[in-house]
Protein backbone atom coordinates (compact mmCIF):
# COMPACT_ATOMS: atom_id res chain seq x y z
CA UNK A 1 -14.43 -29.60 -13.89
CA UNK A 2 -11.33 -28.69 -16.32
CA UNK A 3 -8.61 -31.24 -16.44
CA UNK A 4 -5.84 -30.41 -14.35
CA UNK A 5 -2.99 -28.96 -16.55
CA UNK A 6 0.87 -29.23 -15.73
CA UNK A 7 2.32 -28.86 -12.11
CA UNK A 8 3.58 -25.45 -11.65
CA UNK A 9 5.46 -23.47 -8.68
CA UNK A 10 2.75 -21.28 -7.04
CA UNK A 11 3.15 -18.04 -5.41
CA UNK A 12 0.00 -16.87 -2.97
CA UNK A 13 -0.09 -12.97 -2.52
CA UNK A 14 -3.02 -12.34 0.11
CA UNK A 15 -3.61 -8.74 0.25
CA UNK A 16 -4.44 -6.59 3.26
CA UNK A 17 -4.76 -3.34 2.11
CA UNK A 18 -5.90 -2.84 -1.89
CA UNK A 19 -4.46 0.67 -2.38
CA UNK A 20 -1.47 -0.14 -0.70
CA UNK A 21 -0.45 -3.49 -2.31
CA UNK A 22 -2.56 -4.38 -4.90
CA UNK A 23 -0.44 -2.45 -7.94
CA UNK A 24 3.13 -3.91 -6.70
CA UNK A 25 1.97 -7.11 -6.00
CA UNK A 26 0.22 -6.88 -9.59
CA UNK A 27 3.71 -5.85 -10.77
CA UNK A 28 5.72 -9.20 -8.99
CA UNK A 29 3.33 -10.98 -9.87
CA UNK A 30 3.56 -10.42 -13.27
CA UNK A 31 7.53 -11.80 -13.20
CA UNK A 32 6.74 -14.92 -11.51
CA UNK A 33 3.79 -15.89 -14.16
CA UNK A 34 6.53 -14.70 -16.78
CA UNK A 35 8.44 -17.35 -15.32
CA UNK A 36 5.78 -20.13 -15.37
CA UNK A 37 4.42 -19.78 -11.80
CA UNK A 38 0.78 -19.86 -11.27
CA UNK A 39 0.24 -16.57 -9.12
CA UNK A 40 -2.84 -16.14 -7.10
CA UNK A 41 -3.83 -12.88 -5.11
CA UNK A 42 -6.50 -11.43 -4.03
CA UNK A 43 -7.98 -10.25 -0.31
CA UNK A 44 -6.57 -12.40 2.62
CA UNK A 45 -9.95 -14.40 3.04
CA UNK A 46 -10.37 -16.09 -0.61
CA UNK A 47 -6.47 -16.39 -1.00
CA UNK A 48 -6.01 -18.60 2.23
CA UNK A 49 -9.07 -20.67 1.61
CA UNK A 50 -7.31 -21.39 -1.69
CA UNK A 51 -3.67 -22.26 -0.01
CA UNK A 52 -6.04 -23.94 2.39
CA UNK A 53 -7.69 -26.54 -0.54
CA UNK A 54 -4.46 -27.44 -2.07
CA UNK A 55 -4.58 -31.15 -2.72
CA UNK A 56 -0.91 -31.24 -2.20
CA UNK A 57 2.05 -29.67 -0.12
CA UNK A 58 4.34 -27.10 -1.54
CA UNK A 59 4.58 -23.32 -3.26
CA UNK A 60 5.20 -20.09 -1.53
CA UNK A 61 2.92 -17.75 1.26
CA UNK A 62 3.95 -14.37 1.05
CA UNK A 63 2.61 -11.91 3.21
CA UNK A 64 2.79 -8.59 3.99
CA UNK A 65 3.62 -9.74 7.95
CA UNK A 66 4.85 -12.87 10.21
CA UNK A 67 1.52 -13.53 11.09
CA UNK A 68 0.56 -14.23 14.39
CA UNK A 69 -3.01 -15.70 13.76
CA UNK A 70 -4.54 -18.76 14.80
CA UNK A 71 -4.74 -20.34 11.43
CA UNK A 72 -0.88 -19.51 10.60
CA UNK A 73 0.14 -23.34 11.23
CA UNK A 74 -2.50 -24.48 8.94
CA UNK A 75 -1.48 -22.62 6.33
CA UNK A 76 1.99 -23.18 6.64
CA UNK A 77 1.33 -26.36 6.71
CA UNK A 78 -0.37 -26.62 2.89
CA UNK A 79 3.16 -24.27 2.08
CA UNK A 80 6.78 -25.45 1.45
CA UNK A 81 8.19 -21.52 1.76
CA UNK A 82 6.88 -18.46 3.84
CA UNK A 83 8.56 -14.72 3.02
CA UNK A 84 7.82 -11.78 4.24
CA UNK A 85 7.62 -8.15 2.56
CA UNK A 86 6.25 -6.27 5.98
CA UNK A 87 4.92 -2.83 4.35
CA UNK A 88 4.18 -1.46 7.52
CA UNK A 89 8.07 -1.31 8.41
CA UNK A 90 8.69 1.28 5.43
CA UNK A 91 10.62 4.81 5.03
CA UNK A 92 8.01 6.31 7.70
CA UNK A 93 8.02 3.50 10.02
CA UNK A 94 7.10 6.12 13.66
CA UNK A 95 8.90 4.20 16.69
CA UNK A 96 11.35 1.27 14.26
CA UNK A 97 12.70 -0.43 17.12
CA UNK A 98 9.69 -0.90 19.55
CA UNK A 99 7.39 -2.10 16.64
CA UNK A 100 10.02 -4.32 15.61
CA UNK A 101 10.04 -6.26 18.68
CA UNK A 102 6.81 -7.24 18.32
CA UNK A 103 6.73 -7.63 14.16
CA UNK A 104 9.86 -10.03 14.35
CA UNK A 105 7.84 -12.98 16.65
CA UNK A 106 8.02 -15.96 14.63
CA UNK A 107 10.50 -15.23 12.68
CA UNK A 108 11.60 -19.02 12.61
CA UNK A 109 9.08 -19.94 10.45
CA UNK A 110 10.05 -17.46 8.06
CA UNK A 111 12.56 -18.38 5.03
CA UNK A 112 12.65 -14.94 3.64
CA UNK A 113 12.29 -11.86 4.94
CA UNK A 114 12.66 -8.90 2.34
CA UNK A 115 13.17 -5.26 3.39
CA UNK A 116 12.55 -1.86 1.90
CA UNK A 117 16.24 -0.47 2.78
CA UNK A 118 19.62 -1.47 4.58
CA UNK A 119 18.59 1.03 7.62
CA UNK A 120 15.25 -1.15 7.87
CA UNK A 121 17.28 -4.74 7.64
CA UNK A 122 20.22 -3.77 10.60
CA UNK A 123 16.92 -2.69 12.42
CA UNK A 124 15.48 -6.45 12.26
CA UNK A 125 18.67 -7.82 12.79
CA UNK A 126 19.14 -6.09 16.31
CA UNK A 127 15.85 -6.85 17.06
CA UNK A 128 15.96 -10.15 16.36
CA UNK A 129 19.46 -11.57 15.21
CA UNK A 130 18.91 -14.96 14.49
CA UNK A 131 16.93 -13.41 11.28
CA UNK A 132 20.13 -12.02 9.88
CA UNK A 133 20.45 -15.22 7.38
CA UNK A 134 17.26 -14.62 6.29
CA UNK A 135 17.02 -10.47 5.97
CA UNK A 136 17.60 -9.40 2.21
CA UNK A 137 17.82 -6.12 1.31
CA UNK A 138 16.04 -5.86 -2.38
CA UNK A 139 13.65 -3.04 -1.84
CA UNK A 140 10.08 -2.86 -2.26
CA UNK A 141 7.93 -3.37 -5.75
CA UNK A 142 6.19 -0.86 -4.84
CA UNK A 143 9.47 1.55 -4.91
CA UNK A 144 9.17 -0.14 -8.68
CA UNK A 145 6.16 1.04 -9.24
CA UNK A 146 7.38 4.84 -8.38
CA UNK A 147 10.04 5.07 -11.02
CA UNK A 148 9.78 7.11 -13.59
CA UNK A 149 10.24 4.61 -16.17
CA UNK A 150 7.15 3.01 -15.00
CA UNK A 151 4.83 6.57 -15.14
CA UNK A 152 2.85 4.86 -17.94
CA UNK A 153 1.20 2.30 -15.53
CA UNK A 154 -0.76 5.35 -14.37
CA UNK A 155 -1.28 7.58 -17.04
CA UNK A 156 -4.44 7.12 -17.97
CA UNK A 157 -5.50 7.96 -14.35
CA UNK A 158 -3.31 10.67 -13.72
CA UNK A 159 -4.80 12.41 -17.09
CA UNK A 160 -8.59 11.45 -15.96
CA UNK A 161 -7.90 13.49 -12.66
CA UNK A 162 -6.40 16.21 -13.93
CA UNK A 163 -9.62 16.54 -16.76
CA UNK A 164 -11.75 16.28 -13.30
CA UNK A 165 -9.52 18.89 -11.18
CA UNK A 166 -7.24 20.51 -13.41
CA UNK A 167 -3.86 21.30 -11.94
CA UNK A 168 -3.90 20.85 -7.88
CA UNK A 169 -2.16 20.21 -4.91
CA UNK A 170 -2.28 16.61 -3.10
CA UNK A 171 -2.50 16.41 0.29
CA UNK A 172 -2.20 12.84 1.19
CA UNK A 173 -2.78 11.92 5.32
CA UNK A 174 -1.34 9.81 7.48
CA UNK A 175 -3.22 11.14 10.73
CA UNK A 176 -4.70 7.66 11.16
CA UNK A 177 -7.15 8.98 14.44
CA UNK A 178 -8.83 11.46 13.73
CA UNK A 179 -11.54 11.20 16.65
CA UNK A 180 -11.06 10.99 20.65
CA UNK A 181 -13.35 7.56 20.03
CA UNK A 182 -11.00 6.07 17.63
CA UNK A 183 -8.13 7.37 19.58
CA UNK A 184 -9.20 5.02 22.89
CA UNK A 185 -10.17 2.30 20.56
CA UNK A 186 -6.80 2.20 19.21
CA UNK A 187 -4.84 2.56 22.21
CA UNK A 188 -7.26 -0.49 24.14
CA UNK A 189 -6.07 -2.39 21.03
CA UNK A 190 -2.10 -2.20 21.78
CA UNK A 191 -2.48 -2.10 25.26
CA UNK A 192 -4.35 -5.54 24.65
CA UNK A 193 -1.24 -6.93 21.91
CA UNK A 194 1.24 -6.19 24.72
CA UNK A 195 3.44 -3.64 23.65
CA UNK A 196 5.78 -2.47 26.29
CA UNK A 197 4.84 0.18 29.05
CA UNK A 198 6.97 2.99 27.59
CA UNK A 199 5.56 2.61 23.77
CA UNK A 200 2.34 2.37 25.13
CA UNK A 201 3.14 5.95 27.05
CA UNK A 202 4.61 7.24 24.08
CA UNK A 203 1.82 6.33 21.68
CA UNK A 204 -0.61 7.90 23.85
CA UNK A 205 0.98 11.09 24.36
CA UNK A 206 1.79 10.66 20.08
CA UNK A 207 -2.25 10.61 19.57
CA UNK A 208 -2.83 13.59 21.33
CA UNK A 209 -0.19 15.34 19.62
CA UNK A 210 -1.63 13.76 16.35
CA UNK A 211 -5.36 14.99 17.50
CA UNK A 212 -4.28 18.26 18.15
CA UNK A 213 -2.79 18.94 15.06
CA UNK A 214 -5.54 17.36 13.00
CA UNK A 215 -7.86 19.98 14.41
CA UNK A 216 -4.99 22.59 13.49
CA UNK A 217 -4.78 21.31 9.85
CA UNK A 218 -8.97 21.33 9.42
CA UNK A 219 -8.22 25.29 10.66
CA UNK A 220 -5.95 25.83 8.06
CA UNK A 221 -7.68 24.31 5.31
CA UNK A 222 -10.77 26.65 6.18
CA UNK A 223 -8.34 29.31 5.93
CA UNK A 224 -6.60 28.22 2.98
CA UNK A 225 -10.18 27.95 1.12
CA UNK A 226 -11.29 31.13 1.79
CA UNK A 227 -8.01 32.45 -0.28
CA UNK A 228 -8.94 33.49 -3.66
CA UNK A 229 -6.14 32.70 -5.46
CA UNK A 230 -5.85 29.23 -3.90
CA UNK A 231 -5.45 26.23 -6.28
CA UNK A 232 -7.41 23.02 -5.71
CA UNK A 233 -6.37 20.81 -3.34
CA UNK A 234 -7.40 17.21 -2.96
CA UNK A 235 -7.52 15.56 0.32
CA UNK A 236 -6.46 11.99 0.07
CA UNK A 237 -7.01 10.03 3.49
CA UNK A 238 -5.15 7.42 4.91
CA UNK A 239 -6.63 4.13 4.46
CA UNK A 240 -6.95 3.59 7.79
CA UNK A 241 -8.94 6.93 8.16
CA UNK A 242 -12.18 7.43 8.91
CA UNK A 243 -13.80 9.31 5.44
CA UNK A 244 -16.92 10.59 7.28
CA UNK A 245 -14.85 12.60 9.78
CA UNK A 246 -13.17 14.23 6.90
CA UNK A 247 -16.23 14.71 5.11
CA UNK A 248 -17.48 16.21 8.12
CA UNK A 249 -14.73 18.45 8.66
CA UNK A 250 -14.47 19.64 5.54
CA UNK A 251 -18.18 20.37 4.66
CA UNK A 252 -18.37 23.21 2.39
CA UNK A 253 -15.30 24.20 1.14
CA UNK A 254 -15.23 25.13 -2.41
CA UNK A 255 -11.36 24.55 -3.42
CA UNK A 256 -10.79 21.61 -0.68
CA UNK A 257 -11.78 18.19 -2.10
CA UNK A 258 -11.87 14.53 0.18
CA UNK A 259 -11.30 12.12 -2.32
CA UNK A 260 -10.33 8.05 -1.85
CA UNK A 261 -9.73 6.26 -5.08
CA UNK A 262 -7.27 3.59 -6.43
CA UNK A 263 -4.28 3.79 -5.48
CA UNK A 264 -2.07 6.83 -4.86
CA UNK A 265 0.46 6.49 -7.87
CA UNK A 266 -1.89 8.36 -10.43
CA UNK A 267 -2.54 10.83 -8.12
CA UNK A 268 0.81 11.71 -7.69
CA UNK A 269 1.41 12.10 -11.10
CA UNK A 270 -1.25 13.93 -11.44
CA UNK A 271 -0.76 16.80 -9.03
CA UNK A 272 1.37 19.73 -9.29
CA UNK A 273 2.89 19.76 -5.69
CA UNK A 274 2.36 17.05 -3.06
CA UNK A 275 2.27 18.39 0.72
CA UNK A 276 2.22 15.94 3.46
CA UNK A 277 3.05 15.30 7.68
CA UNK A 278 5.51 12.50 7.31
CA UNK A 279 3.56 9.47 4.91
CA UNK A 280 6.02 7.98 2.17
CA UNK A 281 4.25 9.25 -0.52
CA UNK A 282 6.73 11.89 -0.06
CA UNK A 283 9.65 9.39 -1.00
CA UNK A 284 7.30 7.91 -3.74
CA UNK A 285 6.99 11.77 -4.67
CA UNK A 286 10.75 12.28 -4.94
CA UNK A 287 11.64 9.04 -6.54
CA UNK A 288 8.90 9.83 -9.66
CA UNK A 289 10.28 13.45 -9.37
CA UNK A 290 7.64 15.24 -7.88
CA UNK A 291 7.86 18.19 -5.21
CA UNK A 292 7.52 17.24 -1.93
CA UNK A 293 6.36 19.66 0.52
CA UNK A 294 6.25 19.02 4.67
CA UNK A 295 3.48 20.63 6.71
CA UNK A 296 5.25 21.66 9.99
CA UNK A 297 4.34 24.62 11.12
CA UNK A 298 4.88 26.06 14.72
CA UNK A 299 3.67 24.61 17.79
CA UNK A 300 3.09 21.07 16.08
CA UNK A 301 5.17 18.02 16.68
CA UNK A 302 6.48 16.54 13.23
CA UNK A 303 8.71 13.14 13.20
CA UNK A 304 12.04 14.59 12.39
CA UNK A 305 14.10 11.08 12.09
CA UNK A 306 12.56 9.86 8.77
CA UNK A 307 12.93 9.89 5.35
CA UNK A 308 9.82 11.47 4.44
CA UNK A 309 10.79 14.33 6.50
CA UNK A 310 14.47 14.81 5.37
CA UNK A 311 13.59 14.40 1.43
CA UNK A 312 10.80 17.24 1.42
CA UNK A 313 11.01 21.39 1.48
CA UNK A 314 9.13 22.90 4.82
CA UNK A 315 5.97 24.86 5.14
CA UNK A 316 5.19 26.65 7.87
CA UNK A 317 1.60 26.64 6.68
CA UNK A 318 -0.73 26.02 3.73
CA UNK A 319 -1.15 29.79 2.53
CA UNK A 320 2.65 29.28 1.77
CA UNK A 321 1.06 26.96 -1.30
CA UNK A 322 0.66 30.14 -3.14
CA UNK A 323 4.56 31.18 -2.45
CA UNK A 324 5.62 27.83 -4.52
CA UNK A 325 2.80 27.48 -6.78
CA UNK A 326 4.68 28.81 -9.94
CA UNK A 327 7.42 26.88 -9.59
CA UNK A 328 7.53 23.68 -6.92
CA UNK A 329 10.62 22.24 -7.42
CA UNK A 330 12.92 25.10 -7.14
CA UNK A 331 13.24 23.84 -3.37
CA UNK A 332 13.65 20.62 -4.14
CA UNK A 333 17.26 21.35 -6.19
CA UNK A 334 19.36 20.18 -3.44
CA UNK A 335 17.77 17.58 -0.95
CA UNK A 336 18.95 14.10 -2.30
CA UNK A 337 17.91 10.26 -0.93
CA UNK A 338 19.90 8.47 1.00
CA UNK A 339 20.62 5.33 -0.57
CA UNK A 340 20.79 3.66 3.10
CA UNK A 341 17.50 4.31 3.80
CA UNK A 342 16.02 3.23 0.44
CA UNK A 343 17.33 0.54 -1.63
CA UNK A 344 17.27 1.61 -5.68
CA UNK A 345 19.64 -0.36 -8.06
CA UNK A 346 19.10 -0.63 -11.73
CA UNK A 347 17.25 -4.17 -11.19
CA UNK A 348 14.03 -3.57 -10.32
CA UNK A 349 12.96 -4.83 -6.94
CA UNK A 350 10.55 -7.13 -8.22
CA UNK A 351 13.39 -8.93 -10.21
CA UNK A 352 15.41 -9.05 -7.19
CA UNK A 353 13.02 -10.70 -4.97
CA UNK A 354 11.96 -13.27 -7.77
CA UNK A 355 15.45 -14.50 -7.94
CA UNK A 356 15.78 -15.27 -4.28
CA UNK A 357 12.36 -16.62 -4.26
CA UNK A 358 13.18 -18.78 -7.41
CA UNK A 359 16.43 -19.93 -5.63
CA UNK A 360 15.33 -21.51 -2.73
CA UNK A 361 14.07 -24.64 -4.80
CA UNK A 362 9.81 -24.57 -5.02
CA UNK A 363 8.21 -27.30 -5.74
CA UNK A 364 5.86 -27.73 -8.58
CA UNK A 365 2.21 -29.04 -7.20
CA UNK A 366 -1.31 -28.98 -9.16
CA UNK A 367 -3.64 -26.35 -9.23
CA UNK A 368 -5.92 -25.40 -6.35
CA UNK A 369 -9.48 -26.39 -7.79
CA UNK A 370 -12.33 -23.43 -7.40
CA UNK A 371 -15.77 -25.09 -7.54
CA UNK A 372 -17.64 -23.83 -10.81
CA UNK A 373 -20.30 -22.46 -8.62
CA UNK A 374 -17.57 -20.05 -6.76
CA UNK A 375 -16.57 -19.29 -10.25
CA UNK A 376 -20.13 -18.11 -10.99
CA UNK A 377 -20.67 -16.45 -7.67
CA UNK A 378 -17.62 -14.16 -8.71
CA UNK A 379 -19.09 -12.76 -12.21
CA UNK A 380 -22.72 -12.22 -10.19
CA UNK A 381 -20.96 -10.38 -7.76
CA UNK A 382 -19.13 -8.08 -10.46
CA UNK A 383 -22.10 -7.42 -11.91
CA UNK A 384 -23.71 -6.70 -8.44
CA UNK A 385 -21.17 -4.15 -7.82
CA UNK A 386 -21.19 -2.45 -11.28
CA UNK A 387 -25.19 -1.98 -10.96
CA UNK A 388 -25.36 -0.82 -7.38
CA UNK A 389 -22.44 1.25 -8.14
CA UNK A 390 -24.26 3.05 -11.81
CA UNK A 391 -26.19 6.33 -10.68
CA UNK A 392 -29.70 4.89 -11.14
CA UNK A 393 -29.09 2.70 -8.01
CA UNK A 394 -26.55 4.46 -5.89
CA UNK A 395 -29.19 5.01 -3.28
CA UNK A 396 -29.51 0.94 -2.69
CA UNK A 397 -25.80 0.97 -2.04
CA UNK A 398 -25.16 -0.17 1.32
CA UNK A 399 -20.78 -0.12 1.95
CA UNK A 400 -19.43 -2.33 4.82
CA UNK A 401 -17.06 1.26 5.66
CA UNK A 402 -13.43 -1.17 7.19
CA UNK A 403 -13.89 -2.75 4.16
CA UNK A 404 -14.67 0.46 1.87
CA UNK A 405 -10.84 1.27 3.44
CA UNK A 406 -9.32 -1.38 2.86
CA UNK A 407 -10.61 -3.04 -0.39
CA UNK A 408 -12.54 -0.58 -2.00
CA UNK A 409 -14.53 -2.17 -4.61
CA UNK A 410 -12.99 -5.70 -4.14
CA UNK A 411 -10.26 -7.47 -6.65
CA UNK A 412 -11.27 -7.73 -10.39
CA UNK A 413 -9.34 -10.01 -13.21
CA UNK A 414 -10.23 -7.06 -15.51
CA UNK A 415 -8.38 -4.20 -13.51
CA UNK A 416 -5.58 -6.89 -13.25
CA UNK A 417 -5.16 -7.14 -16.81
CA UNK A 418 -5.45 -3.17 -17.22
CA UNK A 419 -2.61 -2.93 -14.83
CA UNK A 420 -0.67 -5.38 -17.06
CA UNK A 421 -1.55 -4.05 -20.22
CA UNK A 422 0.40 -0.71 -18.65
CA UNK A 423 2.84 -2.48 -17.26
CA UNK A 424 3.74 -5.07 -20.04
CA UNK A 425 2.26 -4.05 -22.98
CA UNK A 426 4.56 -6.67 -25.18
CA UNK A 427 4.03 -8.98 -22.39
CA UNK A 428 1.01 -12.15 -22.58
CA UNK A 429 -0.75 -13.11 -19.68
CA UNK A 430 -3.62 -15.40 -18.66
CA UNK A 431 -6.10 -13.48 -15.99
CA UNK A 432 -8.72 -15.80 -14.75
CA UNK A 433 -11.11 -14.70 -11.72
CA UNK A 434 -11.36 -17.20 -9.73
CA UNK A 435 -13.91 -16.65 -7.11
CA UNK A 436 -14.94 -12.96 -5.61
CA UNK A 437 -11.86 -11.16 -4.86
CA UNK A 438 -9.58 -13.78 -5.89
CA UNK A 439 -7.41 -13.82 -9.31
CA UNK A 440 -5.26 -16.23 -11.00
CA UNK A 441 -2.19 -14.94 -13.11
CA UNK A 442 -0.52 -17.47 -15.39
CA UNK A 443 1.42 -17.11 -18.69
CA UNK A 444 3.41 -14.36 -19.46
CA UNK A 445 6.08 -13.59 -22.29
CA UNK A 446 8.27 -10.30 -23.20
C-alpha cells in the first residue's frame, strides 16, 4: 500500500449517464484538480463505494439529482457538502413545474443547487422556496463544452465521422418509448413514484402522442431513403432508447444509419445540419453554430414552450432536407437565444461553479484507499473489454443492453486523459484508474 500523501479537498462526481455527463464533468473536473482537489468520477456504483470507505469525514457529493435513495444518509454522512447540477431539469425540461415538485424533495440537505438558466432557478424557487438561498444560476459545463472556443475537444471525432459518412444530416431522438411495452412499463413506474393524478393523465396521453409520431417519423425516413438525391443521415438515439427497436425499424435502408457512440458533441460538429423533435442538442447546435432544424410536421404534437423549439427553423417533413441542403443556415439568420433561458457569460460555467464550491470552506481529508487487487481487477477488465470488443471475438460479446445505454464501454483513465489533452493541452494532470469504472484526477497546471 502507497503512503498516504497530503490531505486534499475532494470532489466525488458519480455519473449516471456516460454520454450525457462524462465530457463536462471531465471538463470541471479538470479546474478543481487545477486547484489541488483530488477529483474522483466514475459510474455511481464504484464512486459511492469510494465516498463510502473514506477513513474520515469531509469533501463534496455532487450529483446530477437530490437523491432520494436508501443509502443517501450514508453517504452524506462520509460528506461535509452535497450540490446539485440536476441535468434532467435542462432547456427541454417537458412539464418544469410538475417534475419539479417531485425533483426538489430534500432539498434541505442540499448546500448547492446549480441551474442551467434563470427561467430554470425561479422555477425551483416556486416550487420549493426555502431553496432560494441555495439556487445559483452559473449554467451548465456542459453548455462549456458547446462553445465554439472549445470545438477542439472534439475534433478528432468529428473528422473520424465525417471520413466514415462524409457530409450528413444528424438526427438526434428524444422519443424515449418507442414500444407499447416500454410505454406501460414507464407509466407503472411514475404511477408507482407518486406523481400527481393530472401529470400522470398528461404523461399518458404525451406517450401516445409520442408513439404515434415515432411510427410517423420511421414512415418518413422510408420515404426519405428511397429519395435519390438524399444525403446521409445518421440516427442518433436517445440514451434512454431502446437500439434494437431502431435497428428494427430501420432495417434496410441504404442512406439512414442508427448509430450510438460517445458523446454527441463530435457529432454535432461533424454534421452538416442537425434536425430534431425538441432534445437540447438543438441549443448545443446553436450555441457551437450549427443549423438547427425542428421536425413538426402536420398532425403531430411538438412542445412549443421550449427552447429547443424556439431556437430552430421548421420542417414540415424530412424531404424538405433537400430544400436546405446547400445552404442550412440561411434560416437560422434571425432566431437568437434568450439569455433567460440559458445562462452564457464570458466565465465559463465550470469556473463559476468551482468558485462557489471553493467558497463554502471544504475540508482537506486523506485519500480514499483502493485495495491493490481492485486496482488490478480494473486493468484485467480493460483488457477484457478491448479483446471481446477486437473483430476476432465480437461473437463472444455478451452486452448487459441498460448498461450498453447508459455507460457504454465503462469509464477509462486513458479516454480521461484524451479528453484533457483536448481540453488543456498546456495543462498537467495526474489520471490514475482506480478500480473498474472509477478514475482519480489530481494535479493540474496552465
Amino acid at each position: 500500500m502507497r503512503r498516504h500523501p497530503d490531505r486534499k479537498k475532494e470532489i466525488f462526481f458519480p455519473i449516471e449517464i456516460k454520454p450525457r455527463e462524462f465530457v463536462s464533468r471531465a471538463l470541471l473536473g479538470a479546474f478543481f484538480a487545477d486547484k489541488g482537489y483530488r477529483v474522483y468520477l466514475g459510474a455511481k456504483g464504484p464512486v459511492n463505494k469510494a465516498v463510502l470507505s473514506k477513513p474520515e469525514r469531509g469533501g463534496v457529493y455532487f450529483y446530477k439529482g437530490i437523491r432520494q435513495k436508501a443509502d443517501t444518509p450514508s453517504l452524506l454522512e462520509k460528506v461535509d457538502t452535497f450540490c446539485v447540477l440536476d441535468e434532467e431539469i435542462g432547456v427541454a425540461a417537458r412539464y418544469l413545474n410538475e417534475r419539479l415538485e417531485q425533483r426538489v424533495k430534500g432539498m434541505d440537505r442540499v448546500d448547492k443547487f446549480f441551474t442551467i438558466s434563470r427561467y430554470v432557478a425561479d422555477a425551483v424557487v416556486r416550487a420549493c422556496p426555502e431553496a432560494a438561498s441555495k439556487v445559483s444560476v452559473t449554467g451548465w459545463p456542459k453548455v462549456d463544452t458547446w462553445r465554439p472556443e472549445m470545438r477542439h475537444m472534439f475534433r478528432r471525432q468529428a473528422e473520424s465521422y465525417n471520413q466514415r459518412f462524409g457530409e450528413f444530416v444528424l438526427f438526434t431522438s428524444d422519443f424515449g418509448v418507442l414500444s407499447r411495452a416500454r410505454a406501460n412499463h414507464e407509466i407503472a413506474h411514475i404511477k408507482k413514484i407518486g406523481f400527481p393524478d393530472a401529470y400522470v393523465s398528461s404523461y399518458i396521453s404525451g406517450v401516445d402522442s409520442t408513439l404515434a409520431d415515432f411510427d410517423r417519423f420511421c414512415d418518413e425516413l422510408r420515404s426519405y431513403d428511397a429519395l435519390p438525391d438524399a444525403p446521409p443521415l445518421i440516427v442518433r438515439p436517445h440514451p434512454a432508447e431502446d437500439r434494437e427497436v431502431w435497428d428494427q425499424r430501420l432495417n434496410g435502408m441504404r442512406r439512414v444509419s442508427v448509430v450510438y457512440e460517445n458523446e454527441v458533441s463530435g457529432w454535432l460538429q461533424a454534421c452538416r445540419m442537425l434536425v430534431h423533435r425538441g432534445c437540447t442538442t438543438a441549443v448545443q447546435a446553436r450555441v457551437g453554430g450549427k443549423p438547427a432544424f425542428f421536425w413538426a410536421p402536420e398532425n403531430t404534437s411538438p412542445e412549443t414552450g421550449i427552447l429547443p423549439y424556439e431556437v430552430s427553423a421548421k420542417l414540415g417533413a424530412l424531404s424538405e432536407i433537400l430544400t436546405h441542403w446547400a445552404d442550412p443556415s440561411a434560416s437560422m439568420r434571425d432566431i437568437a437565444i434568450p439569455a433567460y433561458k440559458l445562462e452564457m457569460g464570458e466565465k465559463l460555467s465550470s469556473e463559476r461553479i468551482f468558485d462557489e464550491v471553493d467558497s463554502l470552506g471544504i475540508v482537506p481529508t486523506l485519500p480514499v484507499q483502493i485495495r491493490l487487487r481492485k486496482r488490478f481487477s480494473a486493468k484485467l477488465k480493460a483488457i477484457r473489454r478491448r479483446i471481446i470488443n477486437s473483430n476476432t471475438f465480437r461473437t463472444r460479446q455478451v452486452v448487459d443492453p441498460l448498461r450498453a445505454r447508459k455507460l457504454q464501454d465503462g469509464f477509462h483513465a486513458a479516454e480521461l486523459e484524451s479528453y484533457l489533452v483536448d481540453a488543456f493541452p498546456m495543462g498537467s494532470y495526474k489520471v490514475t484508474q482506480l478500480a473498474p469504472d472509477l478514475i482519480l484526477l489530481e494535479g493540474g497546471s496552465s
